[in-house]
N, C-alpha and C. Protein backbone atom coordinates (compact mmCIF):
# COMPACT_ATOMS: atom_id res chain seq x y z
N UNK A 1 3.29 -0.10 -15.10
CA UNK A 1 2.79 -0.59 -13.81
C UNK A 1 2.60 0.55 -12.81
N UNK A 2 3.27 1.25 -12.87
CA UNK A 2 3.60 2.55 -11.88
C UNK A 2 2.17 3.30 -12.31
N UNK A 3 1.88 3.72 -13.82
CA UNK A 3 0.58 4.30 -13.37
C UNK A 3 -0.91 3.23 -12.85
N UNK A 4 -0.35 2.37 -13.28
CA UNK A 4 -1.84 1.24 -13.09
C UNK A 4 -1.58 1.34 -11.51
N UNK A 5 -0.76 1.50 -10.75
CA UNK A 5 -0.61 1.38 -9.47
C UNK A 5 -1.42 3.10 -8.95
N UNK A 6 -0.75 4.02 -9.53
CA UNK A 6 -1.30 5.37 -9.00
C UNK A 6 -3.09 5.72 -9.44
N UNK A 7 -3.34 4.75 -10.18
CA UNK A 7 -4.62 4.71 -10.47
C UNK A 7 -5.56 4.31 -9.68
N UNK A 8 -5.21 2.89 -8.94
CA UNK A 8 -5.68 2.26 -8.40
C UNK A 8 -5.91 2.42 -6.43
N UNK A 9 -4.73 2.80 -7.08
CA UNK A 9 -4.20 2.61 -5.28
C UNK A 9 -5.38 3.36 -4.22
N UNK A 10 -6.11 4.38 -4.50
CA UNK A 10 -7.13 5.15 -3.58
C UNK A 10 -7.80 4.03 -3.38
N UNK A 11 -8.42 2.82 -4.62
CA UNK A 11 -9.39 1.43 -3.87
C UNK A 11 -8.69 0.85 -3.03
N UNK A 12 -7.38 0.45 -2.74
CA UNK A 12 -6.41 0.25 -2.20
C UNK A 12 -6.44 0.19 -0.91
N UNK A 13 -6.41 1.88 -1.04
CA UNK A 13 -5.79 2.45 0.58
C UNK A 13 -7.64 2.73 1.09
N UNK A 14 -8.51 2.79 0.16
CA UNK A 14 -10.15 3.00 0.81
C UNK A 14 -10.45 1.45 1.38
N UNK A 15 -9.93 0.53 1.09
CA UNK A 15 -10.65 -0.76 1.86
C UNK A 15 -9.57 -1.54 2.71
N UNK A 16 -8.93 -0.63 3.64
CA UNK A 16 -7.58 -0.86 4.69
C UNK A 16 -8.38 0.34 5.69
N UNK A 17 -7.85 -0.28 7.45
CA UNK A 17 -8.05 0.34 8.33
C UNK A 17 -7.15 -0.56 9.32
N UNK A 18 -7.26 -0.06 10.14
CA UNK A 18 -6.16 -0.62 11.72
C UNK A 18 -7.80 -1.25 12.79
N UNK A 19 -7.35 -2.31 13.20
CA UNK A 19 -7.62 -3.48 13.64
C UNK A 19 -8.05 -2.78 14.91
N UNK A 20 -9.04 -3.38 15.90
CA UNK A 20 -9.28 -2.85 16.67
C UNK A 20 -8.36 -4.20 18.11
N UNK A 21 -9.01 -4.03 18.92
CA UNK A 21 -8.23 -5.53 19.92
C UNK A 21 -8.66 -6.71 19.25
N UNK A 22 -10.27 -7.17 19.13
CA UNK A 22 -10.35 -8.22 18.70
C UNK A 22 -10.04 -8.45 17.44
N UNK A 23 -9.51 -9.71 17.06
CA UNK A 23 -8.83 -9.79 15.32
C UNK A 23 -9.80 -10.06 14.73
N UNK A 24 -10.07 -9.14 13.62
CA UNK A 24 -11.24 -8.81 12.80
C UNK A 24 -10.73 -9.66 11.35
N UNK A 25 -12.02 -10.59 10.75
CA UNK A 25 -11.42 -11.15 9.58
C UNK A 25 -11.04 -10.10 8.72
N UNK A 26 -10.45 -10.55 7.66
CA UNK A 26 -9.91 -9.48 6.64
C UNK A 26 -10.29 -9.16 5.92
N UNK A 27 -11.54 -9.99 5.31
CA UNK A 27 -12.43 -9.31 4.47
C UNK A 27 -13.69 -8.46 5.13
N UNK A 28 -13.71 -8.72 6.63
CA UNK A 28 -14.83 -7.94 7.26
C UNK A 28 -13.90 -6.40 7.62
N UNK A 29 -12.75 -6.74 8.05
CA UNK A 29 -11.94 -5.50 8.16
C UNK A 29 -12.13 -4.78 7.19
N UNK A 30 -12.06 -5.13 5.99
CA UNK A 30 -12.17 -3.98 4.64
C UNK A 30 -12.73 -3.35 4.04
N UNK A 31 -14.07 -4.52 4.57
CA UNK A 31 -15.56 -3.41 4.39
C UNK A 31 -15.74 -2.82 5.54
N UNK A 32 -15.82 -3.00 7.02
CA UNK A 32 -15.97 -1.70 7.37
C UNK A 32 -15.06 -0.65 7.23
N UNK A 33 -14.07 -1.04 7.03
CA UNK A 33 -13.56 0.61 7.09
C UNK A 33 -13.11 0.89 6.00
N UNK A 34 -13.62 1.07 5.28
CA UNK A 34 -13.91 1.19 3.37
C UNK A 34 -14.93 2.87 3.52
N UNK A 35 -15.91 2.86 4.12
CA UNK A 35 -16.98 3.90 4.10
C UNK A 35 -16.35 4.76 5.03
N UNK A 36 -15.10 4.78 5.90
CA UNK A 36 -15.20 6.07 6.88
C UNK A 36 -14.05 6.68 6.37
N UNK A 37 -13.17 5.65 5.52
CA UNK A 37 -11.95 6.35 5.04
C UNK A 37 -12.08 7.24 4.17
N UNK A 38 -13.33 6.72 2.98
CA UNK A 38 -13.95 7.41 2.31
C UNK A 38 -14.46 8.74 2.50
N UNK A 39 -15.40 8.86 3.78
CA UNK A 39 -15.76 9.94 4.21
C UNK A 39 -14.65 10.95 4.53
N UNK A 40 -13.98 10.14 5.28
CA UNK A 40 -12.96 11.88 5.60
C UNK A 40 -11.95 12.13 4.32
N UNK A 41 -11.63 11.13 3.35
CA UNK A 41 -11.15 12.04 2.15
C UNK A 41 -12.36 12.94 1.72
N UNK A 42 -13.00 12.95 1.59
CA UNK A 42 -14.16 13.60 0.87
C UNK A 42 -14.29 15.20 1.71
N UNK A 43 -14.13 15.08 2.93
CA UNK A 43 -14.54 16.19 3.60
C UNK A 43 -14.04 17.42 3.79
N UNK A 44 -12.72 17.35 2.82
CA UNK A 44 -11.70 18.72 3.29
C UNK A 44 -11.04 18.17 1.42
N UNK A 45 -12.21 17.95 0.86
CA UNK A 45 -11.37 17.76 -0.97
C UNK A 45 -11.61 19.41 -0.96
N UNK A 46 -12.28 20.43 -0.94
CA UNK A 46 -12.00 21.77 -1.79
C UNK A 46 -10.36 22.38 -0.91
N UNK A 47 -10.51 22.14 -0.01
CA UNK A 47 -9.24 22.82 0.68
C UNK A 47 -7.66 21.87 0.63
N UNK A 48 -6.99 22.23 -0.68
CA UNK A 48 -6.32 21.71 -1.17
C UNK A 48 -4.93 21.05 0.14
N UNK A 49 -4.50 22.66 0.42
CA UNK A 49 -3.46 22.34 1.56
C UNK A 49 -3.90 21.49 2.92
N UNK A 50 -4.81 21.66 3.36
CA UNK A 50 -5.24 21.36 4.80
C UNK A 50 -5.85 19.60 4.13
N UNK A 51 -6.05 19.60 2.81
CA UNK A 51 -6.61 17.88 2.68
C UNK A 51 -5.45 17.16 2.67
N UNK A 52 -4.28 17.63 2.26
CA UNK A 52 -3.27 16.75 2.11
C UNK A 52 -2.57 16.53 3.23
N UNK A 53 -2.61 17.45 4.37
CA UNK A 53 -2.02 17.36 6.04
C UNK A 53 -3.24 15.86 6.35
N UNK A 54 -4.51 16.32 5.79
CA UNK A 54 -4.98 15.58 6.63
C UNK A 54 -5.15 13.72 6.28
N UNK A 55 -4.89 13.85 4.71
CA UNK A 55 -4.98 12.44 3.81
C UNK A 55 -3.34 12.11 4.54
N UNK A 56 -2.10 12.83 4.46
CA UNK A 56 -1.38 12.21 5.10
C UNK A 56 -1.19 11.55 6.19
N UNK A 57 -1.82 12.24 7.34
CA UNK A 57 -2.08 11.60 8.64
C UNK A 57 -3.29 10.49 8.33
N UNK A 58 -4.09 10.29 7.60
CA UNK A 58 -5.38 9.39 7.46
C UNK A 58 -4.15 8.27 6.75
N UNK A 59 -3.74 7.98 5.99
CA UNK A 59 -2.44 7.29 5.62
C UNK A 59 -1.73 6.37 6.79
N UNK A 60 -0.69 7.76 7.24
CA UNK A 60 -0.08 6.81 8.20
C UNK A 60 -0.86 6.03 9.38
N UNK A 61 -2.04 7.00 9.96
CA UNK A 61 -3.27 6.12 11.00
C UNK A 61 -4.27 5.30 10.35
N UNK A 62 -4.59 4.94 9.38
CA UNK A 62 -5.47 3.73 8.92
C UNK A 62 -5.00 3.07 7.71
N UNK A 63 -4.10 3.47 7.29
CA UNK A 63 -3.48 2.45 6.49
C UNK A 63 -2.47 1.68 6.67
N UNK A 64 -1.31 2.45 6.74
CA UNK A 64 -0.34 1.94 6.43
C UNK A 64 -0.30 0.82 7.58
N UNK A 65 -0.46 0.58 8.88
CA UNK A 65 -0.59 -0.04 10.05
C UNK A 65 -0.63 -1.70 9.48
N UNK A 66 -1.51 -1.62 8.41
CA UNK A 66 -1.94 -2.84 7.89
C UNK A 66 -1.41 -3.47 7.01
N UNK A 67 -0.49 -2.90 6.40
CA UNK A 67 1.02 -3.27 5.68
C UNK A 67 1.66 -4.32 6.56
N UNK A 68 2.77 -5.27 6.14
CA UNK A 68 4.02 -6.01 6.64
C UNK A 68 5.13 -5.48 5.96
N UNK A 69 5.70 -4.59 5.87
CA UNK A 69 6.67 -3.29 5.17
C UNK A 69 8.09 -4.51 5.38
N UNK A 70 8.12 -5.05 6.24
CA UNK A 70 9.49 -6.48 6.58
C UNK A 70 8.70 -7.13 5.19
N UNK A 71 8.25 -7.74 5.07
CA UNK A 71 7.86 -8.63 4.48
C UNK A 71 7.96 -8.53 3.21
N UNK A 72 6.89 -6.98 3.29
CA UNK A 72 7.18 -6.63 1.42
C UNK A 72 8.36 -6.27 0.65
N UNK A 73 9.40 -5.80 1.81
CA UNK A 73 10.63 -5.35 1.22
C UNK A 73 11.39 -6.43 0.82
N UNK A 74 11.19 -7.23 1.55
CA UNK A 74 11.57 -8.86 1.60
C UNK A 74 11.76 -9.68 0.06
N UNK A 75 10.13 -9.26 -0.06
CA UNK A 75 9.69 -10.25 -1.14
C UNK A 75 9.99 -9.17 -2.51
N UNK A 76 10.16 -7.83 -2.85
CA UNK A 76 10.63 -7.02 -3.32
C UNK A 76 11.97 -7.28 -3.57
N UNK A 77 13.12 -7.63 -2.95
CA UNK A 77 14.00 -7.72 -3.25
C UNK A 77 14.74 -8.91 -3.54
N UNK A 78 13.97 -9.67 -3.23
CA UNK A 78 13.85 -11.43 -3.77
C UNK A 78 15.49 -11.54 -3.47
N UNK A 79 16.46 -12.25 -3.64
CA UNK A 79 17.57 -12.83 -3.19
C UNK A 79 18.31 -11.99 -3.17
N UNK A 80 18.41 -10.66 -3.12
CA UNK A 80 19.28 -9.61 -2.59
C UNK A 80 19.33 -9.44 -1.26
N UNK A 81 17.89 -9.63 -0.75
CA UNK A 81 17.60 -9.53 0.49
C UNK A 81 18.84 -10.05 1.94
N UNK A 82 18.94 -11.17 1.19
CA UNK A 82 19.77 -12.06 2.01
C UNK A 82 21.47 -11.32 2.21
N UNK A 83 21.61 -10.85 1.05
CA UNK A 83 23.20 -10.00 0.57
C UNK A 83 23.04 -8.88 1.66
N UNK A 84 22.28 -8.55 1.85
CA UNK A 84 22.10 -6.88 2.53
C UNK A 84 22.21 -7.16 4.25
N UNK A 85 22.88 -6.28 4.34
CA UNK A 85 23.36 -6.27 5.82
C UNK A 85 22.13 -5.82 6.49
N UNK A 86 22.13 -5.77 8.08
CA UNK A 86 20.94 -5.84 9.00
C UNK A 86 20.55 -3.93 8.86
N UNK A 87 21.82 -3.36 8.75
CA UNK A 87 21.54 -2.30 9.02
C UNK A 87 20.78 -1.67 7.42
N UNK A 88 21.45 -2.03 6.32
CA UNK A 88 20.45 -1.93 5.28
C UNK A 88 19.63 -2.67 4.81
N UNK A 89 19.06 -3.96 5.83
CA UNK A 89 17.74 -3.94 5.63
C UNK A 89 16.61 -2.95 6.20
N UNK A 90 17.16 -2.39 7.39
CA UNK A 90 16.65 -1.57 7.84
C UNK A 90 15.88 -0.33 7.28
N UNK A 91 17.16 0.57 6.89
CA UNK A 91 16.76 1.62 5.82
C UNK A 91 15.89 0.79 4.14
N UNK A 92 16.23 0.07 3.66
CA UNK A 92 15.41 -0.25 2.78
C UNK A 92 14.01 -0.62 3.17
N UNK A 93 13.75 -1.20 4.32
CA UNK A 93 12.55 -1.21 4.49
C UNK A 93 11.76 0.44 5.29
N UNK A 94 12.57 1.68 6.05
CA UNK A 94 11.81 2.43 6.10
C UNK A 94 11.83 3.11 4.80
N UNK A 95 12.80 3.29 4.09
CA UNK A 95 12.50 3.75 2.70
C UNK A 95 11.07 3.51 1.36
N UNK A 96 11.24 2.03 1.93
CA UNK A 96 9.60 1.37 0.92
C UNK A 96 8.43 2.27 1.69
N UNK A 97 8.95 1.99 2.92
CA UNK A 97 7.60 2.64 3.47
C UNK A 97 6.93 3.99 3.06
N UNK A 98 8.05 4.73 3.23
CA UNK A 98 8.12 6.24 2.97
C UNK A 98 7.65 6.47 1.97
N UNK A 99 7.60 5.54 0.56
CA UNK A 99 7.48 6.02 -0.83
C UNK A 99 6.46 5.41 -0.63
N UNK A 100 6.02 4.05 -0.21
CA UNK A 100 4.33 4.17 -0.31
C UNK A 100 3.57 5.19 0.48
N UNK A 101 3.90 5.73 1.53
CA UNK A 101 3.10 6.93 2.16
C UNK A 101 3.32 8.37 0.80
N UNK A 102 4.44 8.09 0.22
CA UNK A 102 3.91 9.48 -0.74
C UNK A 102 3.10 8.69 -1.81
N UNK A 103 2.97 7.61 -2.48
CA UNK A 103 2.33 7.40 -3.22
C UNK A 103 0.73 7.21 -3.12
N UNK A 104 0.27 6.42 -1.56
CA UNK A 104 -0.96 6.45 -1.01
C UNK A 104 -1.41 8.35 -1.11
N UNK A 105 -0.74 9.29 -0.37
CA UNK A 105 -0.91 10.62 -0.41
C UNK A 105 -1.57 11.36 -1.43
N UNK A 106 -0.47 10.91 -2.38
CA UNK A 106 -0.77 11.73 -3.88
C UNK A 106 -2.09 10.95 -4.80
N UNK A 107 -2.28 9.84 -4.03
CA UNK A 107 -3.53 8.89 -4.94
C UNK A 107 -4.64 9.68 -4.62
N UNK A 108 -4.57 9.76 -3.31
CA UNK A 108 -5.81 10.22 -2.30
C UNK A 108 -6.50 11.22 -2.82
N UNK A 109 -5.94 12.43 -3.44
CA UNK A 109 -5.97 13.23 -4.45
C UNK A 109 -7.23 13.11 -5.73
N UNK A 110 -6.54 11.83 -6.10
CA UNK A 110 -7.25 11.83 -7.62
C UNK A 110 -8.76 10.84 -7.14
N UNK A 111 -9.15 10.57 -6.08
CA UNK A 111 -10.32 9.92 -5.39
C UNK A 111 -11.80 10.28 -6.09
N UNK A 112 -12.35 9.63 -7.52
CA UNK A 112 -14.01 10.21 -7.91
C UNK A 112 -14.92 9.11 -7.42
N UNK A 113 -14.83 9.17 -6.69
CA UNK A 113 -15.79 8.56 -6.27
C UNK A 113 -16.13 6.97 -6.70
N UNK A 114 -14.73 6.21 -6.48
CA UNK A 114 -14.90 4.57 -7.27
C UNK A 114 -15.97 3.93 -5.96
N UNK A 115 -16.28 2.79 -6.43
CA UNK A 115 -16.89 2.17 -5.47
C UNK A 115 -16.33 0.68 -5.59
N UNK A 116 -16.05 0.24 -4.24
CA UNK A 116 -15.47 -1.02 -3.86
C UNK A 116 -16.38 -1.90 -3.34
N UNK A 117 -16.18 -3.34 -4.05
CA UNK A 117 -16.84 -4.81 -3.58
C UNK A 117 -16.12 -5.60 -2.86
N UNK A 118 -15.79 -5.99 -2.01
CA UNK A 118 -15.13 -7.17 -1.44
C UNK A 118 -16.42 -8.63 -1.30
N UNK A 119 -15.44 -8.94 -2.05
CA UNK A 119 -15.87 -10.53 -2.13
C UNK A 119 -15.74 -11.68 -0.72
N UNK A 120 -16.79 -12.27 -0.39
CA UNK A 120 -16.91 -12.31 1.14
C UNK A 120 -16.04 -13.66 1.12
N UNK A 121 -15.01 -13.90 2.40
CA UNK A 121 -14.38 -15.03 2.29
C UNK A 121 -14.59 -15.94 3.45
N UNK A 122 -14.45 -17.29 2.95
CA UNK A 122 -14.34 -18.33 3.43
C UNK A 122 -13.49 -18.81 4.46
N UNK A 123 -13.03 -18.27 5.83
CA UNK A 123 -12.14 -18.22 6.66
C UNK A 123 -12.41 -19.50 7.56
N UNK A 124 -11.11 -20.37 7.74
CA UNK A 124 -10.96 -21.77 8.62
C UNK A 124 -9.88 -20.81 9.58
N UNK A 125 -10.15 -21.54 10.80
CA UNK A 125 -9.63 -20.96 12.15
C UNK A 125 -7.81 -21.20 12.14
N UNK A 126 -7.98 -22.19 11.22
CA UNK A 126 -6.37 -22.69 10.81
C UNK A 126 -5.40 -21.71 10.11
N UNK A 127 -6.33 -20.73 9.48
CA UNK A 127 -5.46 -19.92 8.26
C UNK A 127 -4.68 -18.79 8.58
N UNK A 128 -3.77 -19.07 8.30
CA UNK A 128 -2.49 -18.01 8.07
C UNK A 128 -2.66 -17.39 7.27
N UNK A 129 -2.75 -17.51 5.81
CA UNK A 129 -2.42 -16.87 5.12
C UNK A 129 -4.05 -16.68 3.75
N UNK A 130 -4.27 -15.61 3.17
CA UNK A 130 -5.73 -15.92 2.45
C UNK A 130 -5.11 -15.00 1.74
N UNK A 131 -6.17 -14.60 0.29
CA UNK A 131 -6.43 -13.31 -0.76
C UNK A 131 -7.39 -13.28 -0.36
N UNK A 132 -7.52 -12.29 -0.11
CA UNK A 132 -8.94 -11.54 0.04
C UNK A 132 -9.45 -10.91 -1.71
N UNK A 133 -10.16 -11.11 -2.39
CA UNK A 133 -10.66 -10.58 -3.97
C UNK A 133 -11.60 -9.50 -3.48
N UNK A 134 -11.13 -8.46 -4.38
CA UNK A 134 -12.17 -7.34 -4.40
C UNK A 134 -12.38 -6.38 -5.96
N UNK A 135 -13.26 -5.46 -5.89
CA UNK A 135 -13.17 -5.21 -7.24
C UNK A 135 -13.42 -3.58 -7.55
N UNK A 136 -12.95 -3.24 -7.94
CA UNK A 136 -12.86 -1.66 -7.73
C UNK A 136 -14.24 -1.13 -9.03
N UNK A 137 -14.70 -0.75 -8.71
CA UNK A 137 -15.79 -0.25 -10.09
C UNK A 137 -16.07 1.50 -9.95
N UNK A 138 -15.94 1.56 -11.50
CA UNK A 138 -15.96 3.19 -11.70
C UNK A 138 -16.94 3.36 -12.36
N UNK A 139 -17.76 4.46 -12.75
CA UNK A 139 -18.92 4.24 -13.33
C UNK A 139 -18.54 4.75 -14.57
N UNK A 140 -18.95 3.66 -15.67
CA UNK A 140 -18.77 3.90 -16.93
C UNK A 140 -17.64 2.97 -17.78
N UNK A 141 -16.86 2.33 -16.34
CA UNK A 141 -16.01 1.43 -16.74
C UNK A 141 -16.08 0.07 -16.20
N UNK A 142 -15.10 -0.61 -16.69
CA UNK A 142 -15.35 -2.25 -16.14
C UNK A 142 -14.41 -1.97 -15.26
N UNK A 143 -14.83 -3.00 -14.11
CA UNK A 143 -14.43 -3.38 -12.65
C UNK A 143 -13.10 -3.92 -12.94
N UNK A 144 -12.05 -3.24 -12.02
CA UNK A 144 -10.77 -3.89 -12.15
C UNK A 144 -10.20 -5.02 -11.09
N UNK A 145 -10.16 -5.92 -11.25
CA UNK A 145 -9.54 -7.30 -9.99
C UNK A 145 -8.50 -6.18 -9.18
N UNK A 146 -8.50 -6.55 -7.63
CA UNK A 146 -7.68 -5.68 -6.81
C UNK A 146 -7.65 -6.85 -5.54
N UNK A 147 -6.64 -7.62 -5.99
CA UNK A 147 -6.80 -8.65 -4.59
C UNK A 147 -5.21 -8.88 -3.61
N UNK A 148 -5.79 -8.95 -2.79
CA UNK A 148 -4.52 -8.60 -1.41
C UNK A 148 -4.31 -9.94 -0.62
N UNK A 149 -3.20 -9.99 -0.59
CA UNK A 149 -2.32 -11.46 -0.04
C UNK A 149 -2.40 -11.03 1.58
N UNK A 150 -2.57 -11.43 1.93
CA UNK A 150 -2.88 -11.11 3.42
C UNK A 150 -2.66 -12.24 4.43
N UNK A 151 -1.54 -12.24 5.90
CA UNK A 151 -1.35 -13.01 6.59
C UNK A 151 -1.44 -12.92 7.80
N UNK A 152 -1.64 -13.64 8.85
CA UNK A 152 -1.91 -13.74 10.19
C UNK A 152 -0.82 -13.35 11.01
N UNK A 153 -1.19 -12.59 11.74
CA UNK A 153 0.25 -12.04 12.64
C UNK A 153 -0.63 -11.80 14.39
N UNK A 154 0.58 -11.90 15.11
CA UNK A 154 0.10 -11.43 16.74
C UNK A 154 -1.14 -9.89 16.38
N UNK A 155 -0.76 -9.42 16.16
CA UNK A 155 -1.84 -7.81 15.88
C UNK A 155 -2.61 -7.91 14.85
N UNK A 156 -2.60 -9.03 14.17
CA UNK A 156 -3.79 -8.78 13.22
C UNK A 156 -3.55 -9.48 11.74
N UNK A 157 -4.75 -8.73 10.96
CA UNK A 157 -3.99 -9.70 9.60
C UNK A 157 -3.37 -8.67 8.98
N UNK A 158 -1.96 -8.57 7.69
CA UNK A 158 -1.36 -7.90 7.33
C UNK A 158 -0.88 -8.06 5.76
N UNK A 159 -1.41 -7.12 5.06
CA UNK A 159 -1.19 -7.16 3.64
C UNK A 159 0.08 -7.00 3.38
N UNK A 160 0.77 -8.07 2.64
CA UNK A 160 2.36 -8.15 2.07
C UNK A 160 2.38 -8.04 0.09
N UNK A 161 1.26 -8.34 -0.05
CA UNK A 161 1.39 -8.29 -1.81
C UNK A 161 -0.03 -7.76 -1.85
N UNK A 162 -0.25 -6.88 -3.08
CA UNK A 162 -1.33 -6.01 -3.79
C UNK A 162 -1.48 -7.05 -5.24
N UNK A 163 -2.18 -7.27 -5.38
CA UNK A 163 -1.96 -8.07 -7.10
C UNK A 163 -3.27 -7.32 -7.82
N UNK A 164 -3.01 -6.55 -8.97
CA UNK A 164 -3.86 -5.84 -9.62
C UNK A 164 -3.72 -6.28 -10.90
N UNK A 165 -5.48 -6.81 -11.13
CA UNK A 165 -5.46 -7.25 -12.81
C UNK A 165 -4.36 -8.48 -12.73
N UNK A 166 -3.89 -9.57 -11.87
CA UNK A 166 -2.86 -10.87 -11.66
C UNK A 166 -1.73 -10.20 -12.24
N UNK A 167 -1.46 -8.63 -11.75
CA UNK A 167 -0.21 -8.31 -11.57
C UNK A 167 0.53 -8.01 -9.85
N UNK A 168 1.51 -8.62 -9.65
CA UNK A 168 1.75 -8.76 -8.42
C UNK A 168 2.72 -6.92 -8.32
N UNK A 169 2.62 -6.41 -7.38
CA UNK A 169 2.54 -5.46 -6.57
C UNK A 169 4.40 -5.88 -6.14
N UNK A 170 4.58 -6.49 -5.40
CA UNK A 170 6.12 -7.10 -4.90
C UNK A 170 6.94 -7.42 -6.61
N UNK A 171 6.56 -8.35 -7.15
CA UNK A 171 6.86 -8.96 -7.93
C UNK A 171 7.53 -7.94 -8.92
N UNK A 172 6.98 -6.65 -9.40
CA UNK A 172 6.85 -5.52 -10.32
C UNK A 172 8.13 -4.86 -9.64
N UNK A 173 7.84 -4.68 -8.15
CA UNK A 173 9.42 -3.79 -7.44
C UNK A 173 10.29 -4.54 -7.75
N UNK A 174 10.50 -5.72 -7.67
CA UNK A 174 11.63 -6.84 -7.89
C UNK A 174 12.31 -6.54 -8.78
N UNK A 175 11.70 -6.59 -10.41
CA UNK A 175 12.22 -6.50 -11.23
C UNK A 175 12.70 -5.01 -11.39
N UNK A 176 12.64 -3.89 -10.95
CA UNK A 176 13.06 -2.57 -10.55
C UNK A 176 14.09 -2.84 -9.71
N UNK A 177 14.31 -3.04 -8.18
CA UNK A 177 14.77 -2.73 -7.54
C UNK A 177 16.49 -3.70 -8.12
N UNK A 178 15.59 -4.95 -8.57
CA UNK A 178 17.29 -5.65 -9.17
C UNK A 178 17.78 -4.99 -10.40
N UNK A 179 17.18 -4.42 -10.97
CA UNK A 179 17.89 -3.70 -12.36
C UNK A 179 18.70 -2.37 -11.57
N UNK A 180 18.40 -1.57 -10.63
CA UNK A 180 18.99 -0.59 -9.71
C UNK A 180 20.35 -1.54 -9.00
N UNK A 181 19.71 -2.48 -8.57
CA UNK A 181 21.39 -3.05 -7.91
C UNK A 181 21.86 -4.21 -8.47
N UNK A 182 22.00 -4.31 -9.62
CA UNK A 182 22.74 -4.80 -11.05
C UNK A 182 24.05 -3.59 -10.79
N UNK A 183 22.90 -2.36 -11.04
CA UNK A 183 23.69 -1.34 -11.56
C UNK A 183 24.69 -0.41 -10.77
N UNK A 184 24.04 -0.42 -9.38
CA UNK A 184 24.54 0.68 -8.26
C UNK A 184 24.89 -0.20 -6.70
N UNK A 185 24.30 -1.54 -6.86
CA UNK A 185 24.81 -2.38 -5.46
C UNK A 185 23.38 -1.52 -4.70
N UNK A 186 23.26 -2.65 -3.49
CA UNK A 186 22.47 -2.51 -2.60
C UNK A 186 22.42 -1.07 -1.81
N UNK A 187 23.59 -0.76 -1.72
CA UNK A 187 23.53 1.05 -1.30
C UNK A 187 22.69 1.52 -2.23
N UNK A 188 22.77 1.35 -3.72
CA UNK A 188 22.58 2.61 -4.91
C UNK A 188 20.89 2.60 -4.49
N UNK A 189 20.61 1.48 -4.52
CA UNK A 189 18.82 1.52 -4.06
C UNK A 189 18.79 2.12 -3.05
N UNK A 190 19.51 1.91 -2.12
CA UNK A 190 19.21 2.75 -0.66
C UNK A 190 19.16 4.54 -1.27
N UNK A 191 19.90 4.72 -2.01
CA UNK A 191 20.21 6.09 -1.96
C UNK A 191 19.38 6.96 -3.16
N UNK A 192 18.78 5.50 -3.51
CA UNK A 192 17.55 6.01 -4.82
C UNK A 192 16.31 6.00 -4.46
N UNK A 193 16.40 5.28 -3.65
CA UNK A 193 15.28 5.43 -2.92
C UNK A 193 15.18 6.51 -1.84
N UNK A 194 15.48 7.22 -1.39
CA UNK A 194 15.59 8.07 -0.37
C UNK A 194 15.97 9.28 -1.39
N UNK A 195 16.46 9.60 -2.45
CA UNK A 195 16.42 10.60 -3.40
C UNK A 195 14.80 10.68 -3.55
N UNK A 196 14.24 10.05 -3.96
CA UNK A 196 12.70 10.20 -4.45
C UNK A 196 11.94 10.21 -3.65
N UNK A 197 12.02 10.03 -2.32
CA UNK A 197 11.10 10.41 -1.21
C UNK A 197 11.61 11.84 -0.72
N UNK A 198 13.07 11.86 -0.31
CA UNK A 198 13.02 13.72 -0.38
C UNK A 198 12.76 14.46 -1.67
N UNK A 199 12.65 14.49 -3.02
CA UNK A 199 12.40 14.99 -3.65
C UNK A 199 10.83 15.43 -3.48
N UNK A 200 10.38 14.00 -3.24
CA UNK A 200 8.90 13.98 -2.85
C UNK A 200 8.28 15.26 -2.19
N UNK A 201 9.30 14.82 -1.05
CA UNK A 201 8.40 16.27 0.09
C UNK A 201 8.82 17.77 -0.17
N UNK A 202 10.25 17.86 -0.66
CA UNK A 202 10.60 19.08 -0.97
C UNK A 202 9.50 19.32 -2.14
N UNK A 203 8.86 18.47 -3.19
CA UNK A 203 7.90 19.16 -4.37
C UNK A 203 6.59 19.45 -3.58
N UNK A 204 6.71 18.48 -2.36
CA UNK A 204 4.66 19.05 -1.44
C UNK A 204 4.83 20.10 -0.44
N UNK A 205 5.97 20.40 -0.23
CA UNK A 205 6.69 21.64 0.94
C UNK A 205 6.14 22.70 -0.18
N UNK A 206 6.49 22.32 -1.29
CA UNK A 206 6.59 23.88 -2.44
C UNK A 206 5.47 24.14 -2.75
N UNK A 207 4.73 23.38 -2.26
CA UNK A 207 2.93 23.68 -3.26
C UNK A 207 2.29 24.86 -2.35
């Protein structure tokens, strides 16, 4: 799952942007800002060091914003959640975060040029909650399903599950994160998780 995720994830993080005041549907949100995210990865790809300062900041300012990082950690940790004290829900949820900002980072990287469809949706004024379907296409290969659970919030709408190929995105950490605190208790994740995000930056400090 982990590579089907690092594969994918640039269609991912290319059809996410931050909301402007008025609340933009979610499938109109994704196509526009699908083509500009695109553009500025593209514009600093030969200059290795200075693309990754700048895919990181393009990350934390048009992506990640559009995450529910409460939510996903939430649904990630499925009935542990409840066991875990306020203060380590806390760190577990900036921790998820952190490792999707290195994982969005390092995707950004492997970017040839896929091209993304979003499938136009059917929005009632009532809805909370929708998938938005989209489809990632590479040339030479078949189009992979890439559809995002997406819910209504005061600031906007906010992706809590990724489901790739009707594999759920939350669902996949679950079964990870409970085999880790089977083994090590709700700390051991805290502290495994935060091992692999500093490892993270100490290996992009070294490049």
């Amino acid at each position: 799952m982990k590579k089907i995720v690092m594969g994918l994830v640039v269609g991912m993080a290319c059809m996410l942007g931050t909301a402007h005041a008025a609340m933009i549907a979610p499938d109109v949100m994704i196509q526009d800002v699908a083509q500009k995210v695109i553009t500025i990865v593209k514009q600093d790809a030969g200059n290795k060091v200075e693309n990754q300062k700048k895919i990181l900041a393009l990350v934390d300012a048009e992506v990640l914003p559009n995450f529910n990082f409460t939510h996903m950690t939430q649904l990630a940790m499925g009935r542990y959640w409840r066991q875990a004290t306020p203060e380590q829900q806390k760190l577990l949820v900036a921790e998820f975060r952190n490792m999707l900002v290195r994982t969005y980072t390092n995707a950004f990287t492997l970017y040839r040029d896929q091209k993304i469809e979003v499938k136009p949706l059917t929005l009632d004024a009532a809805d909370k909650d929708v998938i938005v379907n989209t489809s990632i296409i590479k040339s030479g290969g078949q189009p992979t399903s890439v559809n995002y659970r997406m819910e209504k919030m005061t600031d906007g709408w906010k992706v809590y599950d990724v489901v790739i190929e009707a594999v759920s995105m939350v669902t996949n950490y679950r079964g990870q994160f409970s085999t880790t605190i089977q083994q090590s208790g709700i700390d051991g994740l805290i502290k495994e998780l935060g091992s692999m995000n500093a490892g993270a930056v100490k290996k992009a400090d070294a490049k």
